[in-house]
Protein backbone atom coordinates (compact mmCIF):
# COMPACT_ATOMS: atom_id res chain seq x y z
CA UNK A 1 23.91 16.35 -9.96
CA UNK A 2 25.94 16.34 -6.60
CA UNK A 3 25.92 13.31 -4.72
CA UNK A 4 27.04 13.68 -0.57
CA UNK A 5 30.56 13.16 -1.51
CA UNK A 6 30.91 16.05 -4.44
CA UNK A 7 30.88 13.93 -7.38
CA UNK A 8 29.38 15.01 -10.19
CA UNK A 9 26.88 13.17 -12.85
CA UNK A 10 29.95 12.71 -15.33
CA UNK A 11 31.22 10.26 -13.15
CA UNK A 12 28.00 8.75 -12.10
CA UNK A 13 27.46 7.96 -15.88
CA UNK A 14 31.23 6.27 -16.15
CA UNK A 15 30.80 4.17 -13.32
CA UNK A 16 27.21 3.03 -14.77
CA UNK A 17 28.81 2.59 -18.30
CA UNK A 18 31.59 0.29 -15.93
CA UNK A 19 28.75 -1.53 -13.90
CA UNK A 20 26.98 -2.51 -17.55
CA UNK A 21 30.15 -4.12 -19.00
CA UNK A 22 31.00 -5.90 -15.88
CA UNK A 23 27.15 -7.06 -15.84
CA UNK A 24 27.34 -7.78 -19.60
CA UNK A 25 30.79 -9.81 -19.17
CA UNK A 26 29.58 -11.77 -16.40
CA UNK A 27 25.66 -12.71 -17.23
CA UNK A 28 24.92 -14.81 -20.14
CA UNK A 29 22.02 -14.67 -21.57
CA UNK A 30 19.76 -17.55 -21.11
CA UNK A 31 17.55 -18.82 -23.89
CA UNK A 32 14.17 -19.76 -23.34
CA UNK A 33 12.78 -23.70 -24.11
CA UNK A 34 10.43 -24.14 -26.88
CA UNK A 35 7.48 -25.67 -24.57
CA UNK A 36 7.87 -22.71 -21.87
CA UNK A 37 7.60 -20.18 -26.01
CA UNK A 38 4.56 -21.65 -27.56
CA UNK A 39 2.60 -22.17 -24.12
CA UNK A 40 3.45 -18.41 -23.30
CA UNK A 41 2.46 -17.46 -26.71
CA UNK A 42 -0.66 -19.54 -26.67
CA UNK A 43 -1.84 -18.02 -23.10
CA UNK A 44 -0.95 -14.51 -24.49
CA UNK A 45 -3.13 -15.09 -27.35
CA UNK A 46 -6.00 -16.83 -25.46
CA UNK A 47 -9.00 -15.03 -23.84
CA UNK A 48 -8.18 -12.09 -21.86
CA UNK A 49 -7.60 -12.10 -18.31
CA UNK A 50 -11.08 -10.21 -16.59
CA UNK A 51 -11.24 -9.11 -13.35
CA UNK A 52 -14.35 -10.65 -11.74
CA UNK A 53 -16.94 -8.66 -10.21
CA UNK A 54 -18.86 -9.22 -6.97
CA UNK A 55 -22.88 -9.22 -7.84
CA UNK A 56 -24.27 -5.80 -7.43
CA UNK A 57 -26.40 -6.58 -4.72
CA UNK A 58 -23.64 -7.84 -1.95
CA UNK A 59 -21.72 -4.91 -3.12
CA UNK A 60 -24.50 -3.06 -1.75
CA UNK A 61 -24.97 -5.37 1.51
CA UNK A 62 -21.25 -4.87 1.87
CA UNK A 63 -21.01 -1.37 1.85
CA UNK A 64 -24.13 -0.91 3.93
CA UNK A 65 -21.86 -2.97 6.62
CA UNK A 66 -19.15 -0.90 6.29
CA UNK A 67 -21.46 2.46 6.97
CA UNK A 68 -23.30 0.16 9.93
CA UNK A 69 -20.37 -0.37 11.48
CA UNK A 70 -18.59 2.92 11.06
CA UNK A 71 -21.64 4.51 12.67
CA UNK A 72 -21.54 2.54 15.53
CA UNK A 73 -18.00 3.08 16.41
CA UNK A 74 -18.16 6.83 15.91
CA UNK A 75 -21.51 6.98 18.25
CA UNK A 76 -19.25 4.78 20.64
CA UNK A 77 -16.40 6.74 20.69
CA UNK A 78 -18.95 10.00 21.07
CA UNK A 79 -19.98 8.19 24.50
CA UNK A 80 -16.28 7.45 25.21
CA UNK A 81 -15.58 10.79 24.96
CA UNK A 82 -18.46 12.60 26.83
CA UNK A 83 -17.93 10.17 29.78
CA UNK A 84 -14.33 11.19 29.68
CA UNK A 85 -15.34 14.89 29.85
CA UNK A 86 -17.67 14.68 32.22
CA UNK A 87 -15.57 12.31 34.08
CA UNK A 88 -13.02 15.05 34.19
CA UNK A 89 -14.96 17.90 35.09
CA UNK A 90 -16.53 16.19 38.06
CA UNK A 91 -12.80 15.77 39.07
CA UNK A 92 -11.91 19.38 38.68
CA UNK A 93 -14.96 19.85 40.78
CA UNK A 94 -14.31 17.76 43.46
CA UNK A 95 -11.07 19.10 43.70
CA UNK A 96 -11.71 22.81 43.57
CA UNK A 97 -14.40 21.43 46.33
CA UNK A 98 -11.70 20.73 48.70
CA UNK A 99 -9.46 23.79 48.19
């Protein structure tokens, strides 16, 4: 793999393999307390984590908003854009009027 400068992968890899030791040299690893261990491994082995659902029927009532409300801006921007038409032809009329 070329990189903008002409270098190949080779020496991508060697400066990775350099990055690694400097990163191994210089972190320590830190070990975890006993509390923070047991009370992660009693939450992990708990009850699941579920997702909660909304009730059926305001999923309903909340879509039929959404379609309610996307209907009404598309018939809006149907009169937006009609007015601007005709709006614009009555223009080119008036000015082809006074030619």
């Amino acid at each position: 793999m070329k990189t903008l400068w002409g270098s190949s992968k080779k020496v991508e890899d060697e400066s990775f393999q350099e990055l690694e030791y400097y990163l191994r040299t210089v972190l320590k690893p830190v070990e975890p307390r006993a509390d923070f261990v047991s009370d992660l491994g009693a939450r992990l082995a708990g009850a699941p984590y579920t997702k909660q659902r909304l009730p059926v029927r305001l999923q309903y009532a909340l879509l039929a908003a959404a379609g309610l409300i996307s209907s009404l801006i598309i018939v809006i921007t149907g009169i937006r854009a009609t007015l601007t038409l005709l709006g614009a032809m009555g223009l080119m009329r008036h000015i082809k009027g006074q030619m």
